[in-house]
PDB file of N, CA and C in Angstrom:
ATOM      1  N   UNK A   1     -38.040   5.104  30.197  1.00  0.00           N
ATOM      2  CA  UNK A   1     -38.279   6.253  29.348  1.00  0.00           C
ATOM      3  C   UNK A   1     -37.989   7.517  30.139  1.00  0.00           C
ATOM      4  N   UNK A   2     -36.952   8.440  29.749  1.00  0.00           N
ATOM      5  CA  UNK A   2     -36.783   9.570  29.889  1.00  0.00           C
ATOM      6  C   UNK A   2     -37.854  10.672  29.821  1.00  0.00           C
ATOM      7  N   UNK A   3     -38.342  11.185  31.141  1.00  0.00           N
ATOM      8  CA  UNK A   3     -39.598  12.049  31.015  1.00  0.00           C
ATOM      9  C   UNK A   3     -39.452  13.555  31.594  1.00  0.00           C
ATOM     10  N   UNK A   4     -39.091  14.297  30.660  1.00  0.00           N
ATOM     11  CA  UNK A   4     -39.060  15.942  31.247  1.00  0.00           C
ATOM     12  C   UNK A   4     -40.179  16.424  30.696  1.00  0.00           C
ATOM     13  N   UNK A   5     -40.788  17.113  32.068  1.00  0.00           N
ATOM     14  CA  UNK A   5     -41.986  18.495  31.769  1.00  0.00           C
ATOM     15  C   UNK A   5     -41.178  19.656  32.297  1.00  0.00           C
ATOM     16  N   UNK A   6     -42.213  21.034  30.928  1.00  0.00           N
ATOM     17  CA  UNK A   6     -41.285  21.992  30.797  1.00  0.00           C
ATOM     18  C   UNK A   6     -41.999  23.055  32.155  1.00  0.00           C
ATOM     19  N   UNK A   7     -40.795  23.506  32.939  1.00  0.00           N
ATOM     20  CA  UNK A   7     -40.592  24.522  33.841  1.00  0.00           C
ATOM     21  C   UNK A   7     -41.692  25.491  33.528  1.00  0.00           C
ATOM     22  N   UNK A   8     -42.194  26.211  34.614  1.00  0.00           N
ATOM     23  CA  UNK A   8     -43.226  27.133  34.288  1.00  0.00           C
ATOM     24  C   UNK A   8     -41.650  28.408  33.971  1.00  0.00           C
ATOM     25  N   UNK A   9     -42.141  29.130  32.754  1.00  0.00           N
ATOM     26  CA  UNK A   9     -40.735  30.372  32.396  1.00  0.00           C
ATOM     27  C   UNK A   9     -39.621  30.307  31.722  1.00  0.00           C
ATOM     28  N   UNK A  10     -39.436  28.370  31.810  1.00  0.00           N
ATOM     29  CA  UNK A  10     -38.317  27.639  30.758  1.00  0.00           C
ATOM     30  C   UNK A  10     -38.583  27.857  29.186  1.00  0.00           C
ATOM     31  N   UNK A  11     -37.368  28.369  29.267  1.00  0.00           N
ATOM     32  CA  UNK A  11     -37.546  28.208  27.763  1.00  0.00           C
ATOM     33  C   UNK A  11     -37.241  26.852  26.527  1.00  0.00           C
ATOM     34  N   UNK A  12     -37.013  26.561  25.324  1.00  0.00           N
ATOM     35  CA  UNK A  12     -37.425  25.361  24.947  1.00  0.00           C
ATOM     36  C   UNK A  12     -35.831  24.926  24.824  1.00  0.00           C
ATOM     37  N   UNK A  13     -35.025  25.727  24.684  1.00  0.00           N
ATOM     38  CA  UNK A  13     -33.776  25.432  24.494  1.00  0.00           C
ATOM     39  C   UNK A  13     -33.136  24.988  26.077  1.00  0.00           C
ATOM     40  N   UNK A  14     -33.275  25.695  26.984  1.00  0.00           N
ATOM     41  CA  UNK A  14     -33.213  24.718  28.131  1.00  0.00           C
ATOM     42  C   UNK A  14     -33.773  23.506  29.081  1.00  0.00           C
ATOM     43  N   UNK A  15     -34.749  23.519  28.237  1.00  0.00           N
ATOM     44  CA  UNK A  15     -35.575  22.747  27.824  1.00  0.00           C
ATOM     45  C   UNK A  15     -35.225  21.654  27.971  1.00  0.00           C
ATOM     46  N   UNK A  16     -34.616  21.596  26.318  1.00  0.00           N
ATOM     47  CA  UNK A  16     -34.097  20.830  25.377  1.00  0.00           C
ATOM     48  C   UNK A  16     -32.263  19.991  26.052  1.00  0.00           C
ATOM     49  N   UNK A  17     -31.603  20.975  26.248  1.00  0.00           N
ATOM     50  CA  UNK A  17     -30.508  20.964  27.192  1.00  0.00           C
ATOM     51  C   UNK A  17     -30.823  19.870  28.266  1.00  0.00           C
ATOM     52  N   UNK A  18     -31.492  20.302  29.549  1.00  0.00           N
ATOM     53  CA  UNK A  18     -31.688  19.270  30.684  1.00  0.00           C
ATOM     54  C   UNK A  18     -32.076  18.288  29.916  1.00  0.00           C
ATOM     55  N   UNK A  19     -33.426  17.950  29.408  1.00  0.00           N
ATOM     56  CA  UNK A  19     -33.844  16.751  28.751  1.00  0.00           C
ATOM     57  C   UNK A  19     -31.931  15.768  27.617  1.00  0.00           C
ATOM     58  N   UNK A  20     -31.600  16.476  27.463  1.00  0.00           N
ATOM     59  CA  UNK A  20     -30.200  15.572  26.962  1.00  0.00           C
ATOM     60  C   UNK A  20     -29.452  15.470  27.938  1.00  0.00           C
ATOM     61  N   UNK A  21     -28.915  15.714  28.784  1.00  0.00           N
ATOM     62  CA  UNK A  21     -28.053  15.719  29.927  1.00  0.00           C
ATOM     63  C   UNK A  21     -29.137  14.571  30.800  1.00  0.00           C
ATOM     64  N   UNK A  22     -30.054  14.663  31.352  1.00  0.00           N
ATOM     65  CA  UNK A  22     -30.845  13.484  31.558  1.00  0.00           C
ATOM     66  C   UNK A  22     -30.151  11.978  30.950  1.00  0.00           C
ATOM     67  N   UNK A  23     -30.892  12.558  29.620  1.00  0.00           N
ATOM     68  CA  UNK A  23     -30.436  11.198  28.600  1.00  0.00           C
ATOM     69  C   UNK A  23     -29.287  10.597  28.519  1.00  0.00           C
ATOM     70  N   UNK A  24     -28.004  11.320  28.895  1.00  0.00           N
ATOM     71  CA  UNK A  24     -26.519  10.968  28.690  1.00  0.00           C
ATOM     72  C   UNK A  24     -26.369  10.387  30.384  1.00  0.00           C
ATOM     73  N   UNK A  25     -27.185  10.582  31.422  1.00  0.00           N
ATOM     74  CA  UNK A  25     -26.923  10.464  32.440  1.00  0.00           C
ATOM     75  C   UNK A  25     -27.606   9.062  32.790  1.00  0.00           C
ATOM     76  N   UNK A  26     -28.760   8.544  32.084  1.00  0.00           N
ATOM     77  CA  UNK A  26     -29.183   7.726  31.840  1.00  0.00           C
ATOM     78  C   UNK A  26     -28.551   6.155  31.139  1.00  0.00           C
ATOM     79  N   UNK A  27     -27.672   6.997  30.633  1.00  0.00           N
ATOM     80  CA  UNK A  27     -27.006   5.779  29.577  1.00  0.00           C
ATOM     81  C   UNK A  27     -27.606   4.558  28.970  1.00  0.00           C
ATOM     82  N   UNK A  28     -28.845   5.423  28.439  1.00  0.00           N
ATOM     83  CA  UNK A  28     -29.891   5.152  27.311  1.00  0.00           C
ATOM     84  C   UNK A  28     -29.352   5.164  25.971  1.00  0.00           C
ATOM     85  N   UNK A  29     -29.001   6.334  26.271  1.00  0.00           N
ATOM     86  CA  UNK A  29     -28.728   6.413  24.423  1.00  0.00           C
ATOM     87  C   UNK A  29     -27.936   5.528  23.986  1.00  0.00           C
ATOM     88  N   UNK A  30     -26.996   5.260  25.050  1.00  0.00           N
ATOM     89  CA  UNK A  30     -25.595   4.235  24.662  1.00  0.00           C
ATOM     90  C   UNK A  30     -26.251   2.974  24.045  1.00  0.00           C
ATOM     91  N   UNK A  31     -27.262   2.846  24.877  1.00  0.00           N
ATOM     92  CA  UNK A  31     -27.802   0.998  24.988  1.00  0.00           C
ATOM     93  C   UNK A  31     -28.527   1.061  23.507  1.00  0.00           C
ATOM     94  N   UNK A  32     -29.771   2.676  23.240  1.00  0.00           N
ATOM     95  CA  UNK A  32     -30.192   2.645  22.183  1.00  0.00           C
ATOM     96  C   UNK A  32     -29.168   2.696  20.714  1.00  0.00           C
ATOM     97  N   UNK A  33     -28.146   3.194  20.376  1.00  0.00           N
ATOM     98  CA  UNK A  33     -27.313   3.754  19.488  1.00  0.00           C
ATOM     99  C   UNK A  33     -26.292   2.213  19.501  1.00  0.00           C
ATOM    100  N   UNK A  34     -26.358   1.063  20.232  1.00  0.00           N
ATOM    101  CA  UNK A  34     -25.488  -0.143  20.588  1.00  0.00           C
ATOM    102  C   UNK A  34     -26.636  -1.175  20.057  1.00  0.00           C
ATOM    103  N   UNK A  35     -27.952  -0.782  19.715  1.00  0.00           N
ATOM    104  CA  UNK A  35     -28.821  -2.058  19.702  1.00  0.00           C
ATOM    105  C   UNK A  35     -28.917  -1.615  18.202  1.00  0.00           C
ATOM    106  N   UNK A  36     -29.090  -0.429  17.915  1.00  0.00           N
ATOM    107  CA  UNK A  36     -29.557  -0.062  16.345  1.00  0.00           C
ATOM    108  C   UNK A  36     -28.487  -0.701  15.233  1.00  0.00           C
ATOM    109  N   UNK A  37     -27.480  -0.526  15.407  1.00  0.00           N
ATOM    110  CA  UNK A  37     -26.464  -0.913  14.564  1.00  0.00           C
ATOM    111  C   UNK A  37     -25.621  -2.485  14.534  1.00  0.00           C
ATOM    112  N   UNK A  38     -26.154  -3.353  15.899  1.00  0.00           N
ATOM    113  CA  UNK A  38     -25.647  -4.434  16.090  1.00  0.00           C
ATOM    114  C   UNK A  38     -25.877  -5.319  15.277  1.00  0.00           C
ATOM    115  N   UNK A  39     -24.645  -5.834  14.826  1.00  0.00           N
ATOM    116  CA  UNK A  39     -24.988  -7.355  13.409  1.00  0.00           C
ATOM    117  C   UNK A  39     -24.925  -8.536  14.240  1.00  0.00           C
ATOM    118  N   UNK A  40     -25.252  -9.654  13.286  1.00  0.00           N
ATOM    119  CA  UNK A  40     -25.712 -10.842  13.922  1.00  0.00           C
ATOM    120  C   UNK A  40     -24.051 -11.466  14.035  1.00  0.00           C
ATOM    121  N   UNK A  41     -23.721 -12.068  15.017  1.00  0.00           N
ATOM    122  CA  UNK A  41     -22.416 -12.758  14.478  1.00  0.00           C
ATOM    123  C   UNK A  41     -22.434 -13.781  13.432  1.00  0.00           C
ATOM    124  N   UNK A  42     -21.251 -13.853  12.551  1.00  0.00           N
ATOM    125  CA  UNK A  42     -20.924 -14.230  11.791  1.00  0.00           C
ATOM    126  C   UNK A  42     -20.567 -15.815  12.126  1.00  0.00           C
ATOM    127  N   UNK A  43     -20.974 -16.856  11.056  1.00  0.00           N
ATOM    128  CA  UNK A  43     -20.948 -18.174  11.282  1.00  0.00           C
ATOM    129  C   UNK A  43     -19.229 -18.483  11.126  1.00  0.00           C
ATOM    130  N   UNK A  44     -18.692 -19.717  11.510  1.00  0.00           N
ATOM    131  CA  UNK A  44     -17.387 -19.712  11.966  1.00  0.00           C
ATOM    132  C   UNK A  44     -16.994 -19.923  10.291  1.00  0.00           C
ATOM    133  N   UNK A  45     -17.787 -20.573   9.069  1.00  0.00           N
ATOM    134  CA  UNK A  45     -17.559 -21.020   7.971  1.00  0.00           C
ATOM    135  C   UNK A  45     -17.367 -19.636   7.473  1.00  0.00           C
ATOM    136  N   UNK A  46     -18.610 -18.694   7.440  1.00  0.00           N
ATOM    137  CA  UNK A  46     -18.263 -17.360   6.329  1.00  0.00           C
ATOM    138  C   UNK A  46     -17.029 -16.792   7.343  1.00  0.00           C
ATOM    139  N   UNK A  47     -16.866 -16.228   8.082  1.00  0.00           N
ATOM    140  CA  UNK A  47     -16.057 -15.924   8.541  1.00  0.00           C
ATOM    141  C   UNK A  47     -14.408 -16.191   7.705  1.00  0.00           C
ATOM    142  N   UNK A  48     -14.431 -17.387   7.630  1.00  0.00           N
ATOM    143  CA  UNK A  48     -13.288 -18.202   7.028  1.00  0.00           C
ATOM    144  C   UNK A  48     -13.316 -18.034   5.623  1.00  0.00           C
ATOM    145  N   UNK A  49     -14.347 -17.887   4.612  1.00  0.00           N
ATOM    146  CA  UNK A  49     -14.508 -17.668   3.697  1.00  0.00           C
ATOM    147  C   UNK A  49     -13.601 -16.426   3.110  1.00  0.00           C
ATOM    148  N   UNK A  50     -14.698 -15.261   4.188  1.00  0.00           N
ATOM    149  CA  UNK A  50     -13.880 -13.880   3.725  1.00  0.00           C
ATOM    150  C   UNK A  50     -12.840 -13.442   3.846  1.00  0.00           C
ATOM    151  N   UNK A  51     -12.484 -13.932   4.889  1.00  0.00           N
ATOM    152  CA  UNK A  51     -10.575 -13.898   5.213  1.00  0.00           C
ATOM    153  C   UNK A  51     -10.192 -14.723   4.003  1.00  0.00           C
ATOM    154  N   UNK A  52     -10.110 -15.782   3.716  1.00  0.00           N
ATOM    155  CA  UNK A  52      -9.570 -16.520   2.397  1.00  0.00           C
ATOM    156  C   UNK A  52      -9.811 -15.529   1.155  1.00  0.00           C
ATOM    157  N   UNK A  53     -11.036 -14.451   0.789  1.00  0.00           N
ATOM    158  CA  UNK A  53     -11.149 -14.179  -0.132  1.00  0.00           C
ATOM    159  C   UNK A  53     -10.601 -12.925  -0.195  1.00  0.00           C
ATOM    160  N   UNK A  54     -10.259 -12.284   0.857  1.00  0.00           N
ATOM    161  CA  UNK A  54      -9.272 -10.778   0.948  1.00  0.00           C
ATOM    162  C   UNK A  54      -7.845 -11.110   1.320  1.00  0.00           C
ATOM    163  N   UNK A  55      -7.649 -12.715   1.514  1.00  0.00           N
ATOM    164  CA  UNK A  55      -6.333 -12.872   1.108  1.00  0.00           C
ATOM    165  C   UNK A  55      -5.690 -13.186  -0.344  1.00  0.00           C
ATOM    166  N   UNK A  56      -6.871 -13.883  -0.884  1.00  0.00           N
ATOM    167  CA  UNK A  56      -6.731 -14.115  -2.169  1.00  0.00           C
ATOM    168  C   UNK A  56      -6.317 -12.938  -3.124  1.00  0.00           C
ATOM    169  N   UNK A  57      -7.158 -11.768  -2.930  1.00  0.00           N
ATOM    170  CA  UNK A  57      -7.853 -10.344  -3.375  1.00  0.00           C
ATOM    171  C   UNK A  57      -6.434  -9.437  -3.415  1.00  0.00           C
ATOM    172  N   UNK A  58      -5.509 -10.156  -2.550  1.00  0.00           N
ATOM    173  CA  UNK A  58      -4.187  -8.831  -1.571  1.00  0.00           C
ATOM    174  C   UNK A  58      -3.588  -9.538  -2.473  1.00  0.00           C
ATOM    175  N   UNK A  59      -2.879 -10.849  -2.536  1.00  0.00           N
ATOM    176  CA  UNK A  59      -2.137 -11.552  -3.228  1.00  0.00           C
ATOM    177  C   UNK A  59      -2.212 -11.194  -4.587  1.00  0.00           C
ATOM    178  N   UNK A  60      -3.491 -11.385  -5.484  1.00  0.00           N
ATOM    179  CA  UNK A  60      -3.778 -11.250  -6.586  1.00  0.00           C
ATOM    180  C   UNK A  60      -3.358  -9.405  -6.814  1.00  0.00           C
ATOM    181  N   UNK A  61      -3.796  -8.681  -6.014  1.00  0.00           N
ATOM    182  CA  UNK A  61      -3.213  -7.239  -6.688  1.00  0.00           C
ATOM    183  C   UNK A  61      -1.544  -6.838  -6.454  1.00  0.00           C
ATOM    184  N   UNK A  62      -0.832  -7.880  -5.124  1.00  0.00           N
ATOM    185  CA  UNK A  62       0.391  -7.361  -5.350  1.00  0.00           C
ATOM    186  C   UNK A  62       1.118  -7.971  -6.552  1.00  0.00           C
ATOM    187  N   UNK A  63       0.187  -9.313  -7.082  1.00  0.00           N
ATOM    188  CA  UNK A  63       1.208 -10.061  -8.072  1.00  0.00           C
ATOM    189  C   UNK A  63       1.281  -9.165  -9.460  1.00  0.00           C
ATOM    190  N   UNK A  64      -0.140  -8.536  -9.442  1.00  0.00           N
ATOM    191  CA  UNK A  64      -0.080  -7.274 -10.785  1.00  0.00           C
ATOM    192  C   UNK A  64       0.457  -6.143 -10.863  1.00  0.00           C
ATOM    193  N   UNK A  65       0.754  -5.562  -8.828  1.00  0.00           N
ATOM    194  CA  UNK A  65       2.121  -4.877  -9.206  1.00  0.00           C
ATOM    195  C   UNK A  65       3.404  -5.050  -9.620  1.00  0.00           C
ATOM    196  N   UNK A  66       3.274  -5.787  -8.633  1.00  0.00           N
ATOM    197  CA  UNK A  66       4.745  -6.664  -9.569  1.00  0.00           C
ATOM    198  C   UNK A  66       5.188  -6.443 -10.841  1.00  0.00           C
ATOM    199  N   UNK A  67       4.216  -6.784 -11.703  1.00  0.00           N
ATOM    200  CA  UNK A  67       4.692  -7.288 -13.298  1.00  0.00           C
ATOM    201  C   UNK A  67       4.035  -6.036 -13.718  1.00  0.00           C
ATOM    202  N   UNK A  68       3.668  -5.118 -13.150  1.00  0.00           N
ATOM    203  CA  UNK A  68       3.386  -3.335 -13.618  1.00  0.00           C
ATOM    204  C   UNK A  68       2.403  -3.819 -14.405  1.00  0.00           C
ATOM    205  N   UNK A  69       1.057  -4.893 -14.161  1.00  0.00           N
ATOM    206  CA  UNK A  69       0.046  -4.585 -15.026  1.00  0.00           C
ATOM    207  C   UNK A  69      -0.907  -4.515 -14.469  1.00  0.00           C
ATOM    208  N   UNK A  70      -0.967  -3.717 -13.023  1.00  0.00           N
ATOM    209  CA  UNK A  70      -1.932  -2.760 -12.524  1.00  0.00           C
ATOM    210  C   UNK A  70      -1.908  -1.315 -12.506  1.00  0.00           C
ATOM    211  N   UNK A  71      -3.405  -1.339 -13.440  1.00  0.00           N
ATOM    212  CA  UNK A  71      -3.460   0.295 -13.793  1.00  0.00           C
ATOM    213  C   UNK A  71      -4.848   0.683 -13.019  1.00  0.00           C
ATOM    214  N   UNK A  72      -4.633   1.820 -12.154  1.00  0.00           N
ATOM    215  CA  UNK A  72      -5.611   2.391 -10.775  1.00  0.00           C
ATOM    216  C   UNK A  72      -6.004   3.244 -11.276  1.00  0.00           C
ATOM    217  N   UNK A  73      -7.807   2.823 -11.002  1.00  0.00           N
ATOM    218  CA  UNK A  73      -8.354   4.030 -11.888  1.00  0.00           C
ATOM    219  C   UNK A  73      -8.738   4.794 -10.897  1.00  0.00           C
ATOM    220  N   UNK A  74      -8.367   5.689 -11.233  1.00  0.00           N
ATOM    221  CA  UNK A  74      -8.731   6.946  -9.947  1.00  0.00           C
ATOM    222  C   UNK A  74     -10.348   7.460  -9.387  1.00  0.00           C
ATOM    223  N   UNK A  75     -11.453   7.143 -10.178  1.00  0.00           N
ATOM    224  CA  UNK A  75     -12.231   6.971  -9.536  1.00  0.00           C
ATOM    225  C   UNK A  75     -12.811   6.106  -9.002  1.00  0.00           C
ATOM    226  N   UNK A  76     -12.195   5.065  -8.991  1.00  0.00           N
ATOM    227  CA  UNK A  76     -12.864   4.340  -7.400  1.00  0.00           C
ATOM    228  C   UNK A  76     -11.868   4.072  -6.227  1.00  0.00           C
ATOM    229  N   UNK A  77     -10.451   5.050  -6.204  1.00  0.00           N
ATOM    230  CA  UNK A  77     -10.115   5.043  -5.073  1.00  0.00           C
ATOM    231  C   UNK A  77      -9.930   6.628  -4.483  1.00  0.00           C
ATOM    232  N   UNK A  78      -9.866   6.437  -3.459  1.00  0.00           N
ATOM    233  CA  UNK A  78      -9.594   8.055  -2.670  1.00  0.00           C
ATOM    234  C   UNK A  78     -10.864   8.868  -2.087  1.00  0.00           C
ATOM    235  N   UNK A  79     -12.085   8.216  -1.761  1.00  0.00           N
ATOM    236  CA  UNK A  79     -13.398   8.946  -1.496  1.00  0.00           C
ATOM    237  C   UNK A  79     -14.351   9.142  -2.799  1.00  0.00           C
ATOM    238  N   UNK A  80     -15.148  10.122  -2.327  1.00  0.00           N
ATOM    239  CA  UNK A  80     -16.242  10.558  -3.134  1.00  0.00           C
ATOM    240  C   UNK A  80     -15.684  11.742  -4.142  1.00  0.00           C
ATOM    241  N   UNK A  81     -14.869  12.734  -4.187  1.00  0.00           N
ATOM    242  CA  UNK A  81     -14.740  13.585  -4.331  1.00  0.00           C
ATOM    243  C   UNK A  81     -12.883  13.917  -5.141  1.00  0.00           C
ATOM    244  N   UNK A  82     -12.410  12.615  -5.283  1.00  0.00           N
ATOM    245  CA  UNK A  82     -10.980  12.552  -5.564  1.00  0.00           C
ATOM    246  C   UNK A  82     -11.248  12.528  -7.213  1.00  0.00           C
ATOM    247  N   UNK A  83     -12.294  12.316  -8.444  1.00  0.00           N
ATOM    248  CA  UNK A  83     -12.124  12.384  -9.333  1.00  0.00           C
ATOM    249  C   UNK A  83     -12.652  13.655 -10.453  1.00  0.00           C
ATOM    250  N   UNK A  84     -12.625  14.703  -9.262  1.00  0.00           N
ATOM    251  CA  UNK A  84     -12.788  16.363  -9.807  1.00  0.00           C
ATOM    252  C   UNK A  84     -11.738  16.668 -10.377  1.00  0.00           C
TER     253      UNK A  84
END
């Protein structure tokens, strides 16, 4: 655990400053911000699954370009903000 006490005259913003520079020097945060978001690995079966099913998924939409009977509805591609 990262432990700064504040300077007698310090103010909170330098404070604040050393106490992060600490932390980055620590390479804490890395380990914390690497444990928060880590998924479990994936079993060798699903794994195989989802590749089969986003190949299926690719195949199936180029065959509807093809024959021009894919029609793209514009709000669900392009972000949050593409159907203003």
């Amino acid at each position: 655990m990262t432990e700064i006490k504040r300077k007698k005259g310090e103010t909170f913003e330098s404070m604040l400053r050393r106490f992060s520079k600490t932390l980055q020097r620590s390479k804490r945060l890395v380990e914390i911000k690497e444990s928060r978001f880590r998924e479990k690995p994936k079993s060798h079966k699903r794994a195989k699954d989802e590749a089969l099913k986003r190949i299926t998924n690719r195949e199936k939409r180029q065959y509807l370009e093809r024959i021009g009977k894919l029609v793209e509805d514009k709000k669900k591609r392009g972000g949050m903000h593409s159907g203003r």
